[in-house]
Protein backbone atom coordinates (compact mmCIF):
# COMPACT_ATOMS: atom_id res chain seq x y z
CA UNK A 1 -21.66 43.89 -19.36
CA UNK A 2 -20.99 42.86 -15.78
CA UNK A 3 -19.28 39.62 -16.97
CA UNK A 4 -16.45 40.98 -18.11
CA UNK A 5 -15.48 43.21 -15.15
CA UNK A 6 -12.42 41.08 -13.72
CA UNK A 7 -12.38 43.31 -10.26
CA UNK A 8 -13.83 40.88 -7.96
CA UNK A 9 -13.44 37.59 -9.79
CA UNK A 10 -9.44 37.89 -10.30
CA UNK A 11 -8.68 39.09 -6.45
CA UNK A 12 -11.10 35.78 -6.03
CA UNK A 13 -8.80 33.34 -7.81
CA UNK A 14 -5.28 34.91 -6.83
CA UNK A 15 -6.45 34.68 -3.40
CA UNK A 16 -7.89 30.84 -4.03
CA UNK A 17 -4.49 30.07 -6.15
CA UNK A 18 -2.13 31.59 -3.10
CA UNK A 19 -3.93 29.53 -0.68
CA UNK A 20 -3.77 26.52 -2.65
CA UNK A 21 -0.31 26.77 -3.41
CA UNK A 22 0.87 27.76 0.16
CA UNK A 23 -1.17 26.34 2.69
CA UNK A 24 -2.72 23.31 1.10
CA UNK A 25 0.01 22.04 -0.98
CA UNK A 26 2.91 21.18 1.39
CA UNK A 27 0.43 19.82 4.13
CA UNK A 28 -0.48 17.45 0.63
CA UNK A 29 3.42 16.50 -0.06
CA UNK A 30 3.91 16.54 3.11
CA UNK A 31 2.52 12.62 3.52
CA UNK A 32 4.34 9.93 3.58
CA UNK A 33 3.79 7.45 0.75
CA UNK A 34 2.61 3.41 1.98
CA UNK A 35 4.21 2.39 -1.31
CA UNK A 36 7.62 3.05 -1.97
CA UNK A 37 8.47 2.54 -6.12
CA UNK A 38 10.74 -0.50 -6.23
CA UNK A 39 12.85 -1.75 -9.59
CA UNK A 40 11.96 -4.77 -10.22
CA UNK A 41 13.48 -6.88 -12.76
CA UNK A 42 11.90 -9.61 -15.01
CA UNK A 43 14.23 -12.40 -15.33
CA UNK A 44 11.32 -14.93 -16.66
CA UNK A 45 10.28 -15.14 -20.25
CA UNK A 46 6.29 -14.55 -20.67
CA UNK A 47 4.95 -17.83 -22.03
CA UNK A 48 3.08 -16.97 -25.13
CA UNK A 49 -0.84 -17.74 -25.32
CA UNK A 50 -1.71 -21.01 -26.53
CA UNK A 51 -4.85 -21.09 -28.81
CA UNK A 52 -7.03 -23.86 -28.62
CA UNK A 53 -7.85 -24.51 -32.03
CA UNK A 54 -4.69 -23.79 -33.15
């Protein structure tokens, strides 16, 4: 059963994993983000919902 010889098909994916992993992902992280996280703090109560038929 040819499916279940791994020669070709595992050199395949180490070789597409190492290139993902060492070439692609630090050009990725690499970017500089538009929007950095800020804290933000709520000091305002939410107003609850008023119903109409209530």
């Amino acid at each position: 059963m040819p499916q279940l010889n791994p020669n070709p098909w595992f050199t395949i994916m180490l070789l597409t994993w190492f290139t993902l992993s060492l070439l692609i992902q630090p050009k990725l992280l690499s970017f500089v983000h538009t929007n950095n996280p800020v804290n933000k703090t709520t000091t305002t109560k939410p107003t609850p919902w008023t119903w109409p038929w209530t």
